[in-house]
PDB file of N, CA and C in Angstrom:
ATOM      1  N   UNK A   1      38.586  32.973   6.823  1.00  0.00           N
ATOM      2  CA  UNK A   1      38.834  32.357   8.097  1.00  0.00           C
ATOM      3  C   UNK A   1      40.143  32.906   8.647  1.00  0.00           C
ATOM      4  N   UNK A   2      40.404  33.341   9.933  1.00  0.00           N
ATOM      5  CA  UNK A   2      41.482  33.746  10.727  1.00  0.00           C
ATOM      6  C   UNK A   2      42.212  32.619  10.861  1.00  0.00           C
ATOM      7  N   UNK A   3      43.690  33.558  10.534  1.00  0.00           N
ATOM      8  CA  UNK A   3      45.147  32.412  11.132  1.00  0.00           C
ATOM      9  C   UNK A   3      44.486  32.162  12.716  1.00  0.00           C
ATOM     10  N   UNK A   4      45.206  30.803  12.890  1.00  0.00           N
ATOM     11  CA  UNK A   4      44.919  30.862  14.271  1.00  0.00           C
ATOM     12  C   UNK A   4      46.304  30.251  14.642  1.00  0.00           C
ATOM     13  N   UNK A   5      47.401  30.269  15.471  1.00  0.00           N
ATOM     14  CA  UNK A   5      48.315  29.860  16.100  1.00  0.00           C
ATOM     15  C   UNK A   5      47.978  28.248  16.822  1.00  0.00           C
ATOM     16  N   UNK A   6      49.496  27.630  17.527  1.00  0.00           N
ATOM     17  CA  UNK A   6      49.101  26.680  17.285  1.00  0.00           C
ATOM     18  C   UNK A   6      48.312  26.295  18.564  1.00  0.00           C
ATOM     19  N   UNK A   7      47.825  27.440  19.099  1.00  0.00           N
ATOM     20  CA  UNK A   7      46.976  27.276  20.871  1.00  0.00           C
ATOM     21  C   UNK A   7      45.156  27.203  20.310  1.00  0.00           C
ATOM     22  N   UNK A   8      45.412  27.592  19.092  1.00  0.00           N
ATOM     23  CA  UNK A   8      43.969  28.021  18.457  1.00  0.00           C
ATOM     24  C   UNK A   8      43.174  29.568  18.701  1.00  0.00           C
ATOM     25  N   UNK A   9      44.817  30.294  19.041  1.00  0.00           N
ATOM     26  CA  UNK A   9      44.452  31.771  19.252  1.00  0.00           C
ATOM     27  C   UNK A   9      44.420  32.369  18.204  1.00  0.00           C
ATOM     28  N   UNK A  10      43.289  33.222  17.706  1.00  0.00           N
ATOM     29  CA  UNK A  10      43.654  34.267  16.295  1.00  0.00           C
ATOM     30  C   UNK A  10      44.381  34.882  16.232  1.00  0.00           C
ATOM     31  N   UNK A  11      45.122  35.164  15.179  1.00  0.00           N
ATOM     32  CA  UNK A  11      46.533  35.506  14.904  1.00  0.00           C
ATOM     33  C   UNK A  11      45.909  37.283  14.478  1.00  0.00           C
ATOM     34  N   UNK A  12      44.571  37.416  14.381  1.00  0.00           N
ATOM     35  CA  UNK A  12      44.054  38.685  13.926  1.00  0.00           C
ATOM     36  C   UNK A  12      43.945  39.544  14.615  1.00  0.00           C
ATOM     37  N   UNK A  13      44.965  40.629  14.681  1.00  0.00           N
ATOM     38  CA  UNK A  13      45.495  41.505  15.924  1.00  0.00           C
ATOM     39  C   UNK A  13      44.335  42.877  15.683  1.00  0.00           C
ATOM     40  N   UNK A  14      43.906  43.092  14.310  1.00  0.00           N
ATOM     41  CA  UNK A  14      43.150  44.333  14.528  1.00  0.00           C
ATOM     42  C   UNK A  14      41.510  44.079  14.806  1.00  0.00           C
ATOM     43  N   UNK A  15      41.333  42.684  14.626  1.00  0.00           N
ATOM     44  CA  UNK A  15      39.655  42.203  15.391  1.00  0.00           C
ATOM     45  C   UNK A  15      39.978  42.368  16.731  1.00  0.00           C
ATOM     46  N   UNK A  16      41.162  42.341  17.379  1.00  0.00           N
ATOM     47  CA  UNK A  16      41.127  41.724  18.782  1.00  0.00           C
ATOM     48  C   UNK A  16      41.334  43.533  19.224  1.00  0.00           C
ATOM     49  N   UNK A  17      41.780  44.368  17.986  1.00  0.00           N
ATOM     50  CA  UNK A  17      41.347  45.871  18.972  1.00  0.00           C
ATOM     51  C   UNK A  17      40.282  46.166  18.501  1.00  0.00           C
ATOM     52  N   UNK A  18      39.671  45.725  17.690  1.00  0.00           N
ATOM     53  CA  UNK A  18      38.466  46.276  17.689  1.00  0.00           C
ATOM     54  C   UNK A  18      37.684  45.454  18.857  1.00  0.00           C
ATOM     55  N   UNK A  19      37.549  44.772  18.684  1.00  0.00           N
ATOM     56  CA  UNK A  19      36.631  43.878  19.734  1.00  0.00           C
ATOM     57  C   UNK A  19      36.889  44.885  21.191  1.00  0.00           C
ATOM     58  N   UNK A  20      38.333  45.034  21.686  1.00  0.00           N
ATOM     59  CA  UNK A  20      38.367  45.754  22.585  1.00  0.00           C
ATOM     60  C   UNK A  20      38.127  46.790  22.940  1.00  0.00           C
ATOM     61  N   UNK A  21      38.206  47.484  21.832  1.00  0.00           N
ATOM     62  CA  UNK A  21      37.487  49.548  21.806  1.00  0.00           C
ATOM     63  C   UNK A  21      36.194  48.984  22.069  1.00  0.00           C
ATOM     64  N   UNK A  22      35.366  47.834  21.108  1.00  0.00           N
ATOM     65  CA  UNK A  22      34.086  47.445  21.297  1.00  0.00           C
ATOM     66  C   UNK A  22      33.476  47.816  22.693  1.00  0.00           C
ATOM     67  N   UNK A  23      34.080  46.800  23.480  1.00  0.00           N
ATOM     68  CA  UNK A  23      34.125  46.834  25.320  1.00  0.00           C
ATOM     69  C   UNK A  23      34.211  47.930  25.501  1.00  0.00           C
ATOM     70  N   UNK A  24      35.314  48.762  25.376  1.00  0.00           N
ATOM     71  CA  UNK A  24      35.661  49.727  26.371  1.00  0.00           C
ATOM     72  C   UNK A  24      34.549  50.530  26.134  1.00  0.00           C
ATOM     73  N   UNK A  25      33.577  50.715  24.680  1.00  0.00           N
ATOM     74  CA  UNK A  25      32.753  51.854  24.409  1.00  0.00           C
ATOM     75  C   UNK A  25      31.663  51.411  25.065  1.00  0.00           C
ATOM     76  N   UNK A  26      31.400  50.434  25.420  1.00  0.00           N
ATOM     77  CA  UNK A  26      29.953  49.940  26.044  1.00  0.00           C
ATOM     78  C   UNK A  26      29.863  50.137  27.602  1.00  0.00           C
ATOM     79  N   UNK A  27      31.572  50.076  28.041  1.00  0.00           N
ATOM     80  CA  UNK A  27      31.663  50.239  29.479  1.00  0.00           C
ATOM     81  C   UNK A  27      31.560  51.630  29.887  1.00  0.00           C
ATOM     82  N   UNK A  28      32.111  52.702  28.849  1.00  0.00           N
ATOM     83  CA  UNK A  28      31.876  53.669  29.398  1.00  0.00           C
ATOM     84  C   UNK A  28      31.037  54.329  28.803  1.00  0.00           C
ATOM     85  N   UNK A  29      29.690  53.785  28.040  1.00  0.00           N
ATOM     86  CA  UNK A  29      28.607  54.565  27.588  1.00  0.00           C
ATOM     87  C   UNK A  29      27.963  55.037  28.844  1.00  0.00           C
ATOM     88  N   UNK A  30      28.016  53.683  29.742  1.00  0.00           N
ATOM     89  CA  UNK A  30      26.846  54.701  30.978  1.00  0.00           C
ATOM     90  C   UNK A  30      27.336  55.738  31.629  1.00  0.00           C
ATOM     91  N   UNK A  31      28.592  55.158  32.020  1.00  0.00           N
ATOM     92  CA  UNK A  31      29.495  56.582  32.458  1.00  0.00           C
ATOM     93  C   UNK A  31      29.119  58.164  32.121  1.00  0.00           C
ATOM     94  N   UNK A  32      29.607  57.842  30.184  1.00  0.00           N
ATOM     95  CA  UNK A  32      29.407  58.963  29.562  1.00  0.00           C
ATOM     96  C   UNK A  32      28.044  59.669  29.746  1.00  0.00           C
ATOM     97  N   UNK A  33      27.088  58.628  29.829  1.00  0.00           N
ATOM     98  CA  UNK A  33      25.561  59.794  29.452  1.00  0.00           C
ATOM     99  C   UNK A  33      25.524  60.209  30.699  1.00  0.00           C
ATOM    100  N   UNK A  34      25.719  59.772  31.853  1.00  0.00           N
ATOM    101  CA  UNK A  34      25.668  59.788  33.358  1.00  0.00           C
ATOM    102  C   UNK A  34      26.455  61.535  33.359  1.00  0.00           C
ATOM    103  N   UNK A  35      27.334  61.318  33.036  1.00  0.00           N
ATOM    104  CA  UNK A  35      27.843  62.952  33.151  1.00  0.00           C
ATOM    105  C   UNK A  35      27.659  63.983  32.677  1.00  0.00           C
ATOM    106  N   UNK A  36      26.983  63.541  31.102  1.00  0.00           N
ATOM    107  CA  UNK A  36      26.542  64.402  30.034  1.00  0.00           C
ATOM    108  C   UNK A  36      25.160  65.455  30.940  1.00  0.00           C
ATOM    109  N   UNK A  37      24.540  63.991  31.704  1.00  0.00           N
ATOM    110  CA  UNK A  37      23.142  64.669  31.808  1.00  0.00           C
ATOM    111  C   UNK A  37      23.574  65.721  33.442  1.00  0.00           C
ATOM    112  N   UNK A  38      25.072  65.312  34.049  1.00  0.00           N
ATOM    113  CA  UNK A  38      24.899  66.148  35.451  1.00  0.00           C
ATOM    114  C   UNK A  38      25.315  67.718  35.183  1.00  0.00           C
ATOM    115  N   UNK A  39      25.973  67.489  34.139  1.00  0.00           N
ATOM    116  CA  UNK A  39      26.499  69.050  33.814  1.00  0.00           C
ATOM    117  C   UNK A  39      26.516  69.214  32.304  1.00  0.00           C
ATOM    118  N   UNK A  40      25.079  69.464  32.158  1.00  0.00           N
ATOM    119  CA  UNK A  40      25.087  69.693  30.311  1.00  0.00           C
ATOM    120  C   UNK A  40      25.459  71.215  29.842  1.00  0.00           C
ATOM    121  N   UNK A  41      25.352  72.327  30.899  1.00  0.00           N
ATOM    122  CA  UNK A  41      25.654  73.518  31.073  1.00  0.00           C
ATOM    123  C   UNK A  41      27.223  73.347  29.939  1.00  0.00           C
ATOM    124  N   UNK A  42      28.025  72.656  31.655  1.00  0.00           N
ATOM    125  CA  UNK A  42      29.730  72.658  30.902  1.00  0.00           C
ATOM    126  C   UNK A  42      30.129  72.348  29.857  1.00  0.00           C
ATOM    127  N   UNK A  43      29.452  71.434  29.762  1.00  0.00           N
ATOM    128  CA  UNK A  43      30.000  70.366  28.014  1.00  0.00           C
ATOM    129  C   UNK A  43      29.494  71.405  26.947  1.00  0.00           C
ATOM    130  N   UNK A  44      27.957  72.057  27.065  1.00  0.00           N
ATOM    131  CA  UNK A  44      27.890  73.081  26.065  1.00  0.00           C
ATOM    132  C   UNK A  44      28.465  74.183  25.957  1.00  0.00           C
ATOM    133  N   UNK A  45      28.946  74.241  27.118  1.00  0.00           N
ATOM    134  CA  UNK A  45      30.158  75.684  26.667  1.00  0.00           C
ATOM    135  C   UNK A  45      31.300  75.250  25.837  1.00  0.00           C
ATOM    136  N   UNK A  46      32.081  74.352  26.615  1.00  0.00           N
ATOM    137  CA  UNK A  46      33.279  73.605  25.807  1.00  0.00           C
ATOM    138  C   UNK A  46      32.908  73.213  24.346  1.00  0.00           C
ATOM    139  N   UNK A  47      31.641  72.599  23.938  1.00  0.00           N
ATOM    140  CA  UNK A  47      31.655  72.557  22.521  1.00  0.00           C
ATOM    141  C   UNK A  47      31.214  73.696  21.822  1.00  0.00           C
ATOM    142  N   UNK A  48      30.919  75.125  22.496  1.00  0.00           N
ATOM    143  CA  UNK A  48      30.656  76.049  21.742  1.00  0.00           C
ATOM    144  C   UNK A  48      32.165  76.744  21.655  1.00  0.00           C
ATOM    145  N   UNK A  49      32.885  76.203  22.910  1.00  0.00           N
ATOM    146  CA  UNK A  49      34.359  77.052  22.235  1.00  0.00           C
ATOM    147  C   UNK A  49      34.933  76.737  21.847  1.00  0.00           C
ATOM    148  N   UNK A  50      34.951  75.155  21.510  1.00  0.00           N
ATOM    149  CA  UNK A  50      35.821  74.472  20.566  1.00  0.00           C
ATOM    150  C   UNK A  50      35.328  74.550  19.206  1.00  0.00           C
ATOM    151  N   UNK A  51      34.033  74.397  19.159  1.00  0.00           N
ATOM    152  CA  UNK A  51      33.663  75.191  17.504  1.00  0.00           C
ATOM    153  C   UNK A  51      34.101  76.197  17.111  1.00  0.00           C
ATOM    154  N   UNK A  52      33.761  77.408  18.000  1.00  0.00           N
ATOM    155  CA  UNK A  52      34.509  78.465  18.110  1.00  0.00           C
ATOM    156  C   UNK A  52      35.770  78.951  17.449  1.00  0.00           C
ATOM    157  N   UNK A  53      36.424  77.933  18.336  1.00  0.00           N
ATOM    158  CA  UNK A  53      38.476  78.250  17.990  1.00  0.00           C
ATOM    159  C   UNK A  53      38.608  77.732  16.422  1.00  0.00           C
ATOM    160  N   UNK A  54      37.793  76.644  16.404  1.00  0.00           N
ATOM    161  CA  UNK A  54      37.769  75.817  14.967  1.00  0.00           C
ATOM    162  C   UNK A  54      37.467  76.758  14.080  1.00  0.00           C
ATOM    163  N   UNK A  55      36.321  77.498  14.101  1.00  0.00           N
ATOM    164  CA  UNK A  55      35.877  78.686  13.200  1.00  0.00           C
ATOM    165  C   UNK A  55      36.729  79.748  13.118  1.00  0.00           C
ATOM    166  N   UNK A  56      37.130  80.253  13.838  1.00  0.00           N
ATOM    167  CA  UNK A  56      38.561  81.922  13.839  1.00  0.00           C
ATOM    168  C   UNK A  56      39.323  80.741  13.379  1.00  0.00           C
ATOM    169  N   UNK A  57      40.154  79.764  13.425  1.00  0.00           N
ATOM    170  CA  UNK A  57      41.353  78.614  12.995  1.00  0.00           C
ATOM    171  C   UNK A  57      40.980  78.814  11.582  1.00  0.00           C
ATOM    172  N   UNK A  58      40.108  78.357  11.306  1.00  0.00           N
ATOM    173  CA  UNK A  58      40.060  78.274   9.549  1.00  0.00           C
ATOM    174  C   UNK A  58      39.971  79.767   9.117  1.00  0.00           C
ATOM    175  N   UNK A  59      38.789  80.768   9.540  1.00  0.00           N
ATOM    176  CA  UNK A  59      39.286  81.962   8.715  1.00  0.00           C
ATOM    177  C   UNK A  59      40.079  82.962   8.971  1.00  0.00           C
ATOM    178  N   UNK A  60      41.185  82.662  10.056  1.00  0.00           N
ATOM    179  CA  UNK A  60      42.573  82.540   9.895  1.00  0.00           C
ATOM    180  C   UNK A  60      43.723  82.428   8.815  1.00  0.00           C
ATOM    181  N   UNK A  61      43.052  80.756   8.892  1.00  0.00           N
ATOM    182  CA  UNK A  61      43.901  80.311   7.698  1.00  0.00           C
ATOM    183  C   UNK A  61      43.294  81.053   6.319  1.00  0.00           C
ATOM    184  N   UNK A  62      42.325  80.772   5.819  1.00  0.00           N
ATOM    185  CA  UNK A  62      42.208  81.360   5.146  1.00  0.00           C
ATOM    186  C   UNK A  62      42.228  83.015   4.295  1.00  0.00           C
ATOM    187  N   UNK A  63      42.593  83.774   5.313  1.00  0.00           N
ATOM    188  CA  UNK A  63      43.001  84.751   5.636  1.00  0.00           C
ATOM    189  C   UNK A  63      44.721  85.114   5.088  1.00  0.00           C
ATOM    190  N   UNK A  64      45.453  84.327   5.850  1.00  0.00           N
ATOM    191  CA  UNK A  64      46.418  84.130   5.616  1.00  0.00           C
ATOM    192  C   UNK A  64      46.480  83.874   3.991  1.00  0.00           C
ATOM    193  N   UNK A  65      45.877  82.943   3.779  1.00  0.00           N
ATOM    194  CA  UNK A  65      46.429  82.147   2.319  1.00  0.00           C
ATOM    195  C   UNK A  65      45.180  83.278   0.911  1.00  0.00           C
ATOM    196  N   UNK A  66      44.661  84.085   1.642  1.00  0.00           N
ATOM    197  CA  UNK A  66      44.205  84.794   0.747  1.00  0.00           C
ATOM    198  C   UNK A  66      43.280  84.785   0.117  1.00  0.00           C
ATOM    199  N   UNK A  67      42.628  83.649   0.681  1.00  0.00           N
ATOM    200  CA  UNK A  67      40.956  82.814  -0.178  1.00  0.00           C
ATOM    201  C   UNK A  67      39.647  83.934   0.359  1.00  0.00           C
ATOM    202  N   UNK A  68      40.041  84.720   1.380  1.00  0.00           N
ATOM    203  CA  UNK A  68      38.671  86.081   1.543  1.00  0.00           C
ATOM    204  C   UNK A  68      39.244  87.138   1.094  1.00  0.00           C
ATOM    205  N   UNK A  69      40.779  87.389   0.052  1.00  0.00           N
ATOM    206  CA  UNK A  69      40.255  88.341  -0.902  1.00  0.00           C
ATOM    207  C   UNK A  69      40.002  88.639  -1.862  1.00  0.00           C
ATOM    208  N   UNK A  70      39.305  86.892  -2.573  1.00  0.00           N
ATOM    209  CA  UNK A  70      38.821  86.923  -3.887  1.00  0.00           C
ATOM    210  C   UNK A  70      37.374  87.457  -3.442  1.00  0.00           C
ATOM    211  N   UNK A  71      36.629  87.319  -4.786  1.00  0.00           N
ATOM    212  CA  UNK A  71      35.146  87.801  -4.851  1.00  0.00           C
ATOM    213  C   UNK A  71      34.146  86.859  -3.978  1.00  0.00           C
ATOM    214  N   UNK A  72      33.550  87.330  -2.794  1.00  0.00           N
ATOM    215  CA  UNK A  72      32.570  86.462  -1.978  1.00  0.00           C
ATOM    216  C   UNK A  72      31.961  85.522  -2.337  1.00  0.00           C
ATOM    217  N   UNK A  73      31.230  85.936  -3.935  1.00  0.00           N
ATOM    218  CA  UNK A  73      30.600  85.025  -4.435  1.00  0.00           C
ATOM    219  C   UNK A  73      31.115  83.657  -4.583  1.00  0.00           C
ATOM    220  N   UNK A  74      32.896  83.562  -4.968  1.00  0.00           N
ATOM    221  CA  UNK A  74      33.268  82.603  -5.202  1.00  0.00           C
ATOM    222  C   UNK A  74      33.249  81.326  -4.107  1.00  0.00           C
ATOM    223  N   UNK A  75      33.417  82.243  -2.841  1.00  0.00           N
ATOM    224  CA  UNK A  75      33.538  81.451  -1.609  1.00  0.00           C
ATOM    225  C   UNK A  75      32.289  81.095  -1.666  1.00  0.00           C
ATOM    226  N   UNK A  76      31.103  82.029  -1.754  1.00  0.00           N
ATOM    227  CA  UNK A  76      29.494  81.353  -1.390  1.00  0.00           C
ATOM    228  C   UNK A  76      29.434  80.138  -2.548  1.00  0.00           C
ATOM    229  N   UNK A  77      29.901  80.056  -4.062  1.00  0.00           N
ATOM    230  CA  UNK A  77      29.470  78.881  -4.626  1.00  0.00           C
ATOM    231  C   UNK A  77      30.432  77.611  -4.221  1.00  0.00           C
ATOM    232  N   UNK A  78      31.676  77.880  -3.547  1.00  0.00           N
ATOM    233  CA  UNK A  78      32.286  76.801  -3.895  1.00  0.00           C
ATOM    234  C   UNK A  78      32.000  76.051  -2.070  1.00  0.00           C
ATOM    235  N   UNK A  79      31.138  77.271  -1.040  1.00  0.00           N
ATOM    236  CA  UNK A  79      30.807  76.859  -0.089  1.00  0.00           C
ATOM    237  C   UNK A  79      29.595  75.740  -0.270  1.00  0.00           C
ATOM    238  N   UNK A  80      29.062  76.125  -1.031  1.00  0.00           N
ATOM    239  CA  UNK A  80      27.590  75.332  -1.971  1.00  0.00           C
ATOM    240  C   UNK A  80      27.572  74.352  -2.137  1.00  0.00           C
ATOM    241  N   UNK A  81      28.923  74.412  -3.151  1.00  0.00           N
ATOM    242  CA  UNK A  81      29.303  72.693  -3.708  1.00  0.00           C
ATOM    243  C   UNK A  81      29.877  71.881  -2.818  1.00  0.00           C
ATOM    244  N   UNK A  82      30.504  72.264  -1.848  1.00  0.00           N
ATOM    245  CA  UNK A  82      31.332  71.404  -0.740  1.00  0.00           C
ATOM    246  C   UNK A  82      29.597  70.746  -0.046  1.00  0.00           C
ATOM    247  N   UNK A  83      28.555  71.858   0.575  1.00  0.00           N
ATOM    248  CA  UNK A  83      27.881  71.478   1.366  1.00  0.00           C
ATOM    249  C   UNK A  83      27.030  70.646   0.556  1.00  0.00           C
ATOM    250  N   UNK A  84      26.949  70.498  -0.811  1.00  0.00           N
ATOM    251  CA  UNK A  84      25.886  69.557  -1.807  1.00  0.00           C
ATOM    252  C   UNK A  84      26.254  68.207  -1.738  1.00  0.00           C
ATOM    253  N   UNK A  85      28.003  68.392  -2.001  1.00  0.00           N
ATOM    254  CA  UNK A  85      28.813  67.094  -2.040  1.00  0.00           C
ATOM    255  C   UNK A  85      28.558  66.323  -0.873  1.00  0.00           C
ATOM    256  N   UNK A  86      29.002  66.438   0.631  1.00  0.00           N
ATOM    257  CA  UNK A  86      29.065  66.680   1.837  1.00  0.00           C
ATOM    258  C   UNK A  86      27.466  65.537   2.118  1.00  0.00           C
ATOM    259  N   UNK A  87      26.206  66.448   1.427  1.00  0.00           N
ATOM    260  CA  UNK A  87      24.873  65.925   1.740  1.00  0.00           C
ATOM    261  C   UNK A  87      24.609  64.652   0.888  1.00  0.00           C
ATOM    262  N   UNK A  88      24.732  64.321  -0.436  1.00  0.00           N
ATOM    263  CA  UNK A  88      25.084  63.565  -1.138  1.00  0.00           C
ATOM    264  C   UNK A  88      25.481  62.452  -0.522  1.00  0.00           C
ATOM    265  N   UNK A  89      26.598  62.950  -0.109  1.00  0.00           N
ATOM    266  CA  UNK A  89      27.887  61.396   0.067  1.00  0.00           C
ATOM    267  C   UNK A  89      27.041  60.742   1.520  1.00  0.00           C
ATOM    268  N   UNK A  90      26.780  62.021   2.642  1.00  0.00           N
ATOM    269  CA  UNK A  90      26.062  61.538   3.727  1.00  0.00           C
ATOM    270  C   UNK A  90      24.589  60.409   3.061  1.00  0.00           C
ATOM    271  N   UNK A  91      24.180  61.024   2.323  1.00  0.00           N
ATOM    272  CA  UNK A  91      22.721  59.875   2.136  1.00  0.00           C
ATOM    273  C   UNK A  91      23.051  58.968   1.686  1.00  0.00           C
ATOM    274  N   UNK A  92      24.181  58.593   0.760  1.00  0.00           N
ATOM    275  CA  UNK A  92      24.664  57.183   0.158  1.00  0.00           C
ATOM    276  C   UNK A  92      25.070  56.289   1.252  1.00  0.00           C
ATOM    277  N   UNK A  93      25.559  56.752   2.298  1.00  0.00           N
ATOM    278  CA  UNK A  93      26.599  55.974   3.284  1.00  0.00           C
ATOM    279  C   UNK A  93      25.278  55.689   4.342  1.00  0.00           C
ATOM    280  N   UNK A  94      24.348  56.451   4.380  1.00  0.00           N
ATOM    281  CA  UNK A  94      23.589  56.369   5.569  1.00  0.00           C
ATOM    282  C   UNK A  94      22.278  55.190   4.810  1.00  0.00           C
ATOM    283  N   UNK A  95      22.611  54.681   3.967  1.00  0.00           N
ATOM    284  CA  UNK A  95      21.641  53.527   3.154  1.00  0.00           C
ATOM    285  C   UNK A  95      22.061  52.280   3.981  1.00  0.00           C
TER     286      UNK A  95
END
């Protein structure tokens, strides 16, 4: 049971943001699909270049730190196990 003050207000400050992101996501769902559907062109460019930058960003980094000039293979198994783990953990959580 929530503190409640002595007005009988909940004293539970992170229900009262959630509750509020709650709202705000419902108010601007119509918004959102409303724009999604007027210019789906734009938004798919922007998320192909933000994947994009994300993809050169990491093998960048990795680059840098030297992890593409071990043996490929190593990257393909330990790419394996990340994406096994990854699928795994997704089906437990999605129960």
């Amino acid at each position: 049971m929530p503190e409640k003050d002595e007005n009988g207000i909940s004293l539970d400050i992170l229900k009262h943001v959630e509750d509020l992101s709650n709202e705000v996501n419902k108010l601007m769902a119509s918004r959102a699909k409303a724009v999604f559907r007027r210019y789906p062109v734009t938004f798919a460019l922007l998320i192909l270049f933000g994947v994009t930058a994300v993809h050169e960003a990491l093998k960048g980094l990795m680059k840098d730190f030297g992890l593409l000039d071990i043996n490929p293979w190593y990257l393909f198994v330990a790419g394996l196990v990340i994406l096994t783990i990854t699928g795994t953990l997704y089906k437990k959580l999605d129960k």
